[in-house]
C-alpha atoms as a PDB file:
ATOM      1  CA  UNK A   1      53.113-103.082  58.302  1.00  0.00           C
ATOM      2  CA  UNK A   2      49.370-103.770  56.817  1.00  0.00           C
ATOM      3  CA  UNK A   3      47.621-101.125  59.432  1.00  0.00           C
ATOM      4  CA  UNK A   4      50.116 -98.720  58.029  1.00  0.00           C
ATOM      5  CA  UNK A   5      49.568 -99.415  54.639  1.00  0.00           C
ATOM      6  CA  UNK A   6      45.316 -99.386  55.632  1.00  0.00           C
ATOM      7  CA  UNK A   7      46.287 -96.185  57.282  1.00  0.00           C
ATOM      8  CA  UNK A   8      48.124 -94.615  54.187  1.00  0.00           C
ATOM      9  CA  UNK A   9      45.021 -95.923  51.730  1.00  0.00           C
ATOM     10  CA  UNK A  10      42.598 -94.127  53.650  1.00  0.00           C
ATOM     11  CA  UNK A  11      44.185 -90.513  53.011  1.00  0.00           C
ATOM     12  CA  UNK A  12      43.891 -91.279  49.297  1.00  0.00           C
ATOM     13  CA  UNK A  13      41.791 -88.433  47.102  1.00  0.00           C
ATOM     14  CA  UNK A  14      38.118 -88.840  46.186  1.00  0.00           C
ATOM     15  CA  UNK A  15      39.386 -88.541  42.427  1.00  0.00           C
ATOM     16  CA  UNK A  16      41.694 -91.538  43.009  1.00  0.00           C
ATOM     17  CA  UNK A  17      38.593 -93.840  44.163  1.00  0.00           C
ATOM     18  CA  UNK A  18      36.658 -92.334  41.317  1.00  0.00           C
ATOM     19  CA  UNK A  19      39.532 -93.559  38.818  1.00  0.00           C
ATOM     20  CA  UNK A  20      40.023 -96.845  40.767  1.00  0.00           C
ATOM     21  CA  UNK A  21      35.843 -96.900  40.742  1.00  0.00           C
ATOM     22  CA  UNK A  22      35.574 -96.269  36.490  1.00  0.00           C
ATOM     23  CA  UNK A  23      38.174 -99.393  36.402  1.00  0.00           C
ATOM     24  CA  UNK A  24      36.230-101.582  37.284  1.00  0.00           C
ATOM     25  CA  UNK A  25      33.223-100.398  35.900  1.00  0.00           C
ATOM     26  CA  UNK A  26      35.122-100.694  32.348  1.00  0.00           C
ATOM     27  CA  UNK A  27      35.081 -96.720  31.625  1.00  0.00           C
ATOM     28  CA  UNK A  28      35.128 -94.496  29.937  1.00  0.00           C
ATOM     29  CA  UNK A  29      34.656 -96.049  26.258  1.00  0.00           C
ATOM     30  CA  UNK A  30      37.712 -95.109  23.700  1.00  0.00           C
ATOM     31  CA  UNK A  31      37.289 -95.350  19.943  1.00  0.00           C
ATOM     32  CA  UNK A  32      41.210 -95.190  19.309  1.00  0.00           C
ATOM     33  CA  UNK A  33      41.701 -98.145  17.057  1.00  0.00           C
ATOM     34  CA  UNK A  34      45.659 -97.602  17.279  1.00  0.00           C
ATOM     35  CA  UNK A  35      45.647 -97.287  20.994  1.00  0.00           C
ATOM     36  CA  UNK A  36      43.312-100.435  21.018  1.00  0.00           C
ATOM     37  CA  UNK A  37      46.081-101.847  18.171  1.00  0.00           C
ATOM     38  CA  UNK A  38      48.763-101.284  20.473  1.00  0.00           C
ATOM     39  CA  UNK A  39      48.187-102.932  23.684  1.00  0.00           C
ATOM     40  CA  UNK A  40      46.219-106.189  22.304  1.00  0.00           C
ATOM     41  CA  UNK A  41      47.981-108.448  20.328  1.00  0.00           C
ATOM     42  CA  UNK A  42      48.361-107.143  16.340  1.00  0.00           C
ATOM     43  CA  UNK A  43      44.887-107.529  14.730  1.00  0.00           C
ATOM     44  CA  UNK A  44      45.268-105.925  11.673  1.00  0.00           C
ATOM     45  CA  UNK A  45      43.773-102.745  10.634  1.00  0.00           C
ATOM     46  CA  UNK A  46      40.976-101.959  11.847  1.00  0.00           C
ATOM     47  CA  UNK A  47      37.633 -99.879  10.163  1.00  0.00           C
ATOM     48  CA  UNK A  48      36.289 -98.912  13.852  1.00  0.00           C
ATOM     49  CA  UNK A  49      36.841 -99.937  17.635  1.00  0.00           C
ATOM     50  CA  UNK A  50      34.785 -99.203  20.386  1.00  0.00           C
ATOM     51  CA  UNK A  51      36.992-100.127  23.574  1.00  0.00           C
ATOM     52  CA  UNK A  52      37.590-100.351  27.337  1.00  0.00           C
ATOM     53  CA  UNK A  53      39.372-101.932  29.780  1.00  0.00           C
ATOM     54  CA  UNK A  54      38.837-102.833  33.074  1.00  0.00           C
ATOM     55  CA  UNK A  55      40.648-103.769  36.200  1.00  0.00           C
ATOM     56  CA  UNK A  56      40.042-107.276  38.222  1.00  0.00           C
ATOM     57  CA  UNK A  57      39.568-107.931  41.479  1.00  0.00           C
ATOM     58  CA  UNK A  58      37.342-105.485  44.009  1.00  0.00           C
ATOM     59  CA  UNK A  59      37.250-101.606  44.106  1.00  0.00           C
ATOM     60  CA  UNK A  60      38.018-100.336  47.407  1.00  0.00           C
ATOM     61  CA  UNK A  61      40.190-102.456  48.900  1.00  0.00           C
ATOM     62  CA  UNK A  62      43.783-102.435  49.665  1.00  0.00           C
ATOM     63  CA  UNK A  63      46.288-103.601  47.233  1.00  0.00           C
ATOM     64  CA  UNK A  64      49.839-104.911  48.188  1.00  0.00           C
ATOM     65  CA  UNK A  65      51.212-106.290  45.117  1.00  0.00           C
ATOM     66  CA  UNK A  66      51.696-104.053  42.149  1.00  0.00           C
ATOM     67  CA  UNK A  67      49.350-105.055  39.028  1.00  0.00           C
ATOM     68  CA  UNK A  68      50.017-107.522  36.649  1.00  0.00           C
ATOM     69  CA  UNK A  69      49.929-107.639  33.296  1.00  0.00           C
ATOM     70  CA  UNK A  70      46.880-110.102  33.883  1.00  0.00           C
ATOM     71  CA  UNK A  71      45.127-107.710  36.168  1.00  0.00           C
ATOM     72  CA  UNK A  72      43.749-105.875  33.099  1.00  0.00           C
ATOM     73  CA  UNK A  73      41.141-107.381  30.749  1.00  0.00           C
ATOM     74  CA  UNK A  74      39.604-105.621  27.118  1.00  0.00           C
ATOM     75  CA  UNK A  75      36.573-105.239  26.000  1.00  0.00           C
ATOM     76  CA  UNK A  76      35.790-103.921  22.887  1.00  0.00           C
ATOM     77  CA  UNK A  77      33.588-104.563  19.223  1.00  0.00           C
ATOM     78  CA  UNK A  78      36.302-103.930  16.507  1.00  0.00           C
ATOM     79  CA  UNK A  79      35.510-103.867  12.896  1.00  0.00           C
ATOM     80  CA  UNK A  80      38.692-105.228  11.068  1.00  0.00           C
ATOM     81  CA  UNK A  81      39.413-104.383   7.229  1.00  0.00           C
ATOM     82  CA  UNK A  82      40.019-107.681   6.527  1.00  0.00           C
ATOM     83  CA  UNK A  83      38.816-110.076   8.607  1.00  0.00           C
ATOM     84  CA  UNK A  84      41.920-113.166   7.652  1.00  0.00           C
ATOM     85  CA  UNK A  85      43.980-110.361  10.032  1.00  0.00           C
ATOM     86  CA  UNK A  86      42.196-112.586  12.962  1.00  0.00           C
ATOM     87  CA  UNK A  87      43.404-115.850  12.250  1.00  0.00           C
ATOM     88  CA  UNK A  88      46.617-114.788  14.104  1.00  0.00           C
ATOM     89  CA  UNK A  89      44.354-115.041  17.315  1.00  0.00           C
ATOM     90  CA  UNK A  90      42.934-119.060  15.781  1.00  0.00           C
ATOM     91  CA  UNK A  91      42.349-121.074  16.066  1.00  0.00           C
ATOM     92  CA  UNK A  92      38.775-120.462  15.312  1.00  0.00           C
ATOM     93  CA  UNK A  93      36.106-122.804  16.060  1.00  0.00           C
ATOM     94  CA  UNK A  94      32.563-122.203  15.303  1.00  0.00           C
ATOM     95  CA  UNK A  95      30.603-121.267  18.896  1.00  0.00           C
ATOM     96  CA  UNK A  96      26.916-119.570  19.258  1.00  0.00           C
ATOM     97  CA  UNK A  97      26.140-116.473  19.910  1.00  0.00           C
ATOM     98  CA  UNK A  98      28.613-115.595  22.856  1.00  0.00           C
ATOM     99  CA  UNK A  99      26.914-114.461  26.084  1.00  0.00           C
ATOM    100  CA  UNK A 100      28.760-111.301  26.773  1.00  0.00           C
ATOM    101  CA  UNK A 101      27.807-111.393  30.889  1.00  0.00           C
ATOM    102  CA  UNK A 102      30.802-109.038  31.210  1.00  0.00           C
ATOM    103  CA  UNK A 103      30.460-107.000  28.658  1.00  0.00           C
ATOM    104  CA  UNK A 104      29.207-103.118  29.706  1.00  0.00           C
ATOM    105  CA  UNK A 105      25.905-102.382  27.738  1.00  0.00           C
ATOM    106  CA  UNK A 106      27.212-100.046  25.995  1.00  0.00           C
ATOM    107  CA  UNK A 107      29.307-101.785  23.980  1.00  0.00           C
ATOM    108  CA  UNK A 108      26.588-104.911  23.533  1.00  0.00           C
ATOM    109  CA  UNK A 109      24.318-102.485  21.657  1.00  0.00           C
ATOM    110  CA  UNK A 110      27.174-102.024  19.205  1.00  0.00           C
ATOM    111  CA  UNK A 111      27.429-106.223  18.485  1.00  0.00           C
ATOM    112  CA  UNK A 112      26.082-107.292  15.031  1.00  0.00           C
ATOM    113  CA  UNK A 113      23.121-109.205  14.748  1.00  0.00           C
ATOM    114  CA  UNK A 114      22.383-112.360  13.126  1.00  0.00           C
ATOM    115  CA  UNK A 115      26.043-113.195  13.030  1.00  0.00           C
ATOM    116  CA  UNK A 116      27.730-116.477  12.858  1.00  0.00           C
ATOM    117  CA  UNK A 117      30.273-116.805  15.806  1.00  0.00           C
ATOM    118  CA  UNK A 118      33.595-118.585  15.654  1.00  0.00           C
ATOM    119  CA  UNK A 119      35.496-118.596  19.340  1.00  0.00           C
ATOM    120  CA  UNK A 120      39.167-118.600  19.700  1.00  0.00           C
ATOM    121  CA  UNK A 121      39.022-119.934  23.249  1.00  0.00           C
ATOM    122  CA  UNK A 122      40.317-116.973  24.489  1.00  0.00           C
ATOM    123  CA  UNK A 123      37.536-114.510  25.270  1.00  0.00           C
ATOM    124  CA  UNK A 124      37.459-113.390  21.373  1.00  0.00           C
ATOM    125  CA  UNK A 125      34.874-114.062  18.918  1.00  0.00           C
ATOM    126  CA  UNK A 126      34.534-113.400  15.118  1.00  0.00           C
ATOM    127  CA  UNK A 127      32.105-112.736  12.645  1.00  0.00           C
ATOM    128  CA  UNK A 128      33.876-113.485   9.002  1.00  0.00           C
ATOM    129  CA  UNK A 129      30.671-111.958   7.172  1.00  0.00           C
ATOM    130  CA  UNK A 130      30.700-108.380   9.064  1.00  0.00           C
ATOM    131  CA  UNK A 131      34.591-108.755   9.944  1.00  0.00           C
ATOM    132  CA  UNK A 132      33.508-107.709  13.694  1.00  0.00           C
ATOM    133  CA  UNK A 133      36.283-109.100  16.465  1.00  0.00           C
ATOM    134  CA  UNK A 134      34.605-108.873  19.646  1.00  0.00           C
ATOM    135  CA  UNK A 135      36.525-108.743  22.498  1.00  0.00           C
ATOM    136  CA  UNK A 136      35.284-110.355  25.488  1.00  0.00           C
ATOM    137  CA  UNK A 137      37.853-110.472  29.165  1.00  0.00           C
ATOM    138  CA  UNK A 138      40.495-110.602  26.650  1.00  0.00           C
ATOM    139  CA  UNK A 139      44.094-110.618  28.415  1.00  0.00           C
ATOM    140  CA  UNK A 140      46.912-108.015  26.714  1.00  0.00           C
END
């Protein structure tokens, strides 16, 4: 059964490893706020969001099991109207400046700086004073 399903993966189109490829790189970049809204747990309104999300594991190989809902991860700066909207996510405790390792580039350039950083343990950080959520391997 696994050299046929090897066999069947290897007649797959150069545009599905290109997809499966911009997955994992965490591409391309949306700045749909409701989209963003709507698969992350509510958040509020939102003034901007610059978003992505990207799959786990390693391009190119074979996959048996269908995805999870934990296969899937967000990254994203979001600039909430009203930054109380995060407590939902809380608690909050007070962290440093977050690292961001995963994070594409792109979407570091976009996180405010000075800030003071509260973590909610979860792979989201927020800055009360510029109402930023930063979202950092976050889980839908």
């Amino acid at each position: 059964m696994a050299g046929v399903l090897m066999a069947c993966d290897s007649f797959g189109s150069s545009s599905d490893a290109e997809a499966e490829e911009a997955a994992h790189r965490c591409a391309p970049l949306s700045s749909d706020a409701s989209d963003l809204a709507a698969r992350v747990r509510p958040m509020g309104p939102a003034v901007s969001a610059t978003w992505c999300i990207r799959a786990l594991g390693t391009p190119g190989t074979s996959r048996v099991s269908v995805p999870g809902p934990h296969d899937w991860v967000f990254y994203g700066v979001v600039r909430l109207a009203d930054p109380a909207t995060a407590d939902a996510w809380g608690p909050w405790q007070p962290n440093g400046a977050p690292e961001l390792l995963e994070m594409p580039a792109a979407l570091r350039s976009l996180v405010p700086a000075p800030a003071q950083w509260s973590s909610n343990g979860a792979g989201a950080y927020l800055d009360r004073a510029s109402a930023t959520l930063l979202l950092d391997g976050v889980s839908a």
